[in-house]
C-alpha atoms as a PDB file:
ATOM      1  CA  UNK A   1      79.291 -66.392  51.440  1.00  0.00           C
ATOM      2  CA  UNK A   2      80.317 -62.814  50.205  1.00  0.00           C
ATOM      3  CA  UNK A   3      81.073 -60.265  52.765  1.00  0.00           C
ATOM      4  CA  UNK A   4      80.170 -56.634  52.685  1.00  0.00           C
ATOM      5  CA  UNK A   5      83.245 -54.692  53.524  1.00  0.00           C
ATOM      6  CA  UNK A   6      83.100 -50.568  53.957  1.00  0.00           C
ATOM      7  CA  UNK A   7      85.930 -49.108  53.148  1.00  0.00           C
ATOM      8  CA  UNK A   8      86.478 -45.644  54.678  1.00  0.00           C
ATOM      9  CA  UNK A   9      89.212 -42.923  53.480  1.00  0.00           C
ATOM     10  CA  UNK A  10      90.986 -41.004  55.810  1.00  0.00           C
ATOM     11  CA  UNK A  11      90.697 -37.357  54.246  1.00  0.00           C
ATOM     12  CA  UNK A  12      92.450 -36.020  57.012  1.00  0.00           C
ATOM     13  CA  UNK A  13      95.641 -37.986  57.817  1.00  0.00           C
ATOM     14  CA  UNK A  14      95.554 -40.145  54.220  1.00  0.00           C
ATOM     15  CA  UNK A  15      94.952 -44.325  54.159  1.00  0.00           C
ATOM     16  CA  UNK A  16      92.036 -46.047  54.920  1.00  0.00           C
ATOM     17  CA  UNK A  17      90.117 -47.862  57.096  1.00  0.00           C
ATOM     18  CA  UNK A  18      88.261 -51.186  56.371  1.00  0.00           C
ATOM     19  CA  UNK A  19      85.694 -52.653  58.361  1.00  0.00           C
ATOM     20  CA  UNK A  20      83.057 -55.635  58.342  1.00  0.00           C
ATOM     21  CA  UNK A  21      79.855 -53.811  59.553  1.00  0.00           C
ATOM     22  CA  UNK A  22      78.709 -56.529  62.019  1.00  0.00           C
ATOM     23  CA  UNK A  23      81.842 -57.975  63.456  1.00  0.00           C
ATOM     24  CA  UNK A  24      84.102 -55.376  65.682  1.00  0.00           C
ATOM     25  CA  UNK A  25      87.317 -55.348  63.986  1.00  0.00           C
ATOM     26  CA  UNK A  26      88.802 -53.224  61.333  1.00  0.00           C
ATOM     27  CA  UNK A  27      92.142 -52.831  59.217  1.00  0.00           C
ATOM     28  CA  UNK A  28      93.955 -50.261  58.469  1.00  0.00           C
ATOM     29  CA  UNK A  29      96.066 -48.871  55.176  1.00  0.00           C
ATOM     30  CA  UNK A  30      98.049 -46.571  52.594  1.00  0.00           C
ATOM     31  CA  UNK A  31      95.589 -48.320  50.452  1.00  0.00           C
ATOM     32  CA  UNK A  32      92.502 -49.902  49.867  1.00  0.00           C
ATOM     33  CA  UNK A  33      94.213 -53.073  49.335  1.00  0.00           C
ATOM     34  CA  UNK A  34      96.427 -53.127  52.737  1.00  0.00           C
ATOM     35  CA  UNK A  35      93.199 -51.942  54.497  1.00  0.00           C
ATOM     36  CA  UNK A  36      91.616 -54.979  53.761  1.00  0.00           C
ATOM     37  CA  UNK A  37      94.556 -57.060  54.582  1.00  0.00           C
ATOM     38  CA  UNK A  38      94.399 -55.663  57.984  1.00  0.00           C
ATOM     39  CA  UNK A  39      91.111 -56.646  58.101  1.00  0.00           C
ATOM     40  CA  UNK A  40      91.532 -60.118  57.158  1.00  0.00           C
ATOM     41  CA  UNK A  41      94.115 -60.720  60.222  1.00  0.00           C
ATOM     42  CA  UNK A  42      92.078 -58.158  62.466  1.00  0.00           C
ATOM     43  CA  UNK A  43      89.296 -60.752  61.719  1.00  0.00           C
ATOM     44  CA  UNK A  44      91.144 -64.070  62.499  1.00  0.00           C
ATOM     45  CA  UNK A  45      91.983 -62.781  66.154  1.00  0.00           C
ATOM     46  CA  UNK A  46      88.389 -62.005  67.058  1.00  0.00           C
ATOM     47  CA  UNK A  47      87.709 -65.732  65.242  1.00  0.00           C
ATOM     48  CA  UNK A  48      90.494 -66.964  67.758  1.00  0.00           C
ATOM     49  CA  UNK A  49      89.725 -65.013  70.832  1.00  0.00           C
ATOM     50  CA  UNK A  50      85.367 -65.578  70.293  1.00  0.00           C
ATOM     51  CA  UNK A  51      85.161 -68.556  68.155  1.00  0.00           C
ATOM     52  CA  UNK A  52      83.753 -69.249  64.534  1.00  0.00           C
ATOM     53  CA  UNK A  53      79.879 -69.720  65.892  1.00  0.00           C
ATOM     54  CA  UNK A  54      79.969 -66.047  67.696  1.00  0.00           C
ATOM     55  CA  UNK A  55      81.778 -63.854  64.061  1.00  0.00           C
ATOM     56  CA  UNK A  56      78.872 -66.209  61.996  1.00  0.00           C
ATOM     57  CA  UNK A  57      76.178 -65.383  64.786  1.00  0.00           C
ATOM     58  CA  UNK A  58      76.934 -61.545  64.254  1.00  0.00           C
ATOM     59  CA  UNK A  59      76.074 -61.910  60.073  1.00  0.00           C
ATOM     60  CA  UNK A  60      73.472 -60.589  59.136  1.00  0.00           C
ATOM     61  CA  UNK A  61      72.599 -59.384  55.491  1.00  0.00           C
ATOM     62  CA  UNK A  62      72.053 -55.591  55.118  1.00  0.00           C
ATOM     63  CA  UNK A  63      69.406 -53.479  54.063  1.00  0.00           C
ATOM     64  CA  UNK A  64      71.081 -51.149  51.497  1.00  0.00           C
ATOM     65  CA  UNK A  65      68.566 -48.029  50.537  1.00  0.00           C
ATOM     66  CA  UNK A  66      69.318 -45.054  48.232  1.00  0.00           C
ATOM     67  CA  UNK A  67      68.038 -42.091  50.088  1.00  0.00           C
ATOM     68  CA  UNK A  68      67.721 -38.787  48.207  1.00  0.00           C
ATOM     69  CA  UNK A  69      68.162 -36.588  50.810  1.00  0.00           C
ATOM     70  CA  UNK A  70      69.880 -32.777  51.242  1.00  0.00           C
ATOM     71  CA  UNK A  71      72.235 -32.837  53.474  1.00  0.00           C
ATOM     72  CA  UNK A  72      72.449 -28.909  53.018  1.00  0.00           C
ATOM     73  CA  UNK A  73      68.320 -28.971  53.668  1.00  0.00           C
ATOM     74  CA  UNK A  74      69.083 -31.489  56.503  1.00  0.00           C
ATOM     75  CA  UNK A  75      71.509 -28.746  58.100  1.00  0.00           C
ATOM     76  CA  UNK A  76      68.794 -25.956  57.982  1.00  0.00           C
ATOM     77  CA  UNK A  77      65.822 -27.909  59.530  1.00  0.00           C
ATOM     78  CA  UNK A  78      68.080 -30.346  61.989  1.00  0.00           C
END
């Protein structure tokens, strides 16, 4: 079963931070690649410390929309 995994740069400090949207762990990286790393072993302890049944339990499959929206127009009306 394919995973979704966000990925989110760090324009501040540098690195990255990756991140399964319904399970809370994340991994962190120089890179995209070590991010995800993280992640992978971030993900085994909260299989270890909640079991298989509660990570699979939290799975769900996302609803992915384009919105084209204006942030700038957002700003002005928000």
């Amino acid at each position: 079963m394919p995973l979704t995994v966000e990925i989110i740069p760090d324009h501040v400090q540098g690195g990255f931070t990756a991140r399964l949207p319904d399970i809370p762990a994340y991994g962190e990286g120089d890179t995209e690649e070590e991010a995800i790393a993280d992640l992978k072993e971030a993900i085994r302890g909260y299989i270890e410390t909640f079991g298989l049944d509660d990570a699979l339990s939290r799975l769900s499959s996302p609803a992915i929309r384009q919105l084209d929206w204006d942030l700038a127009d957002l700003a002005q009306h928000g």
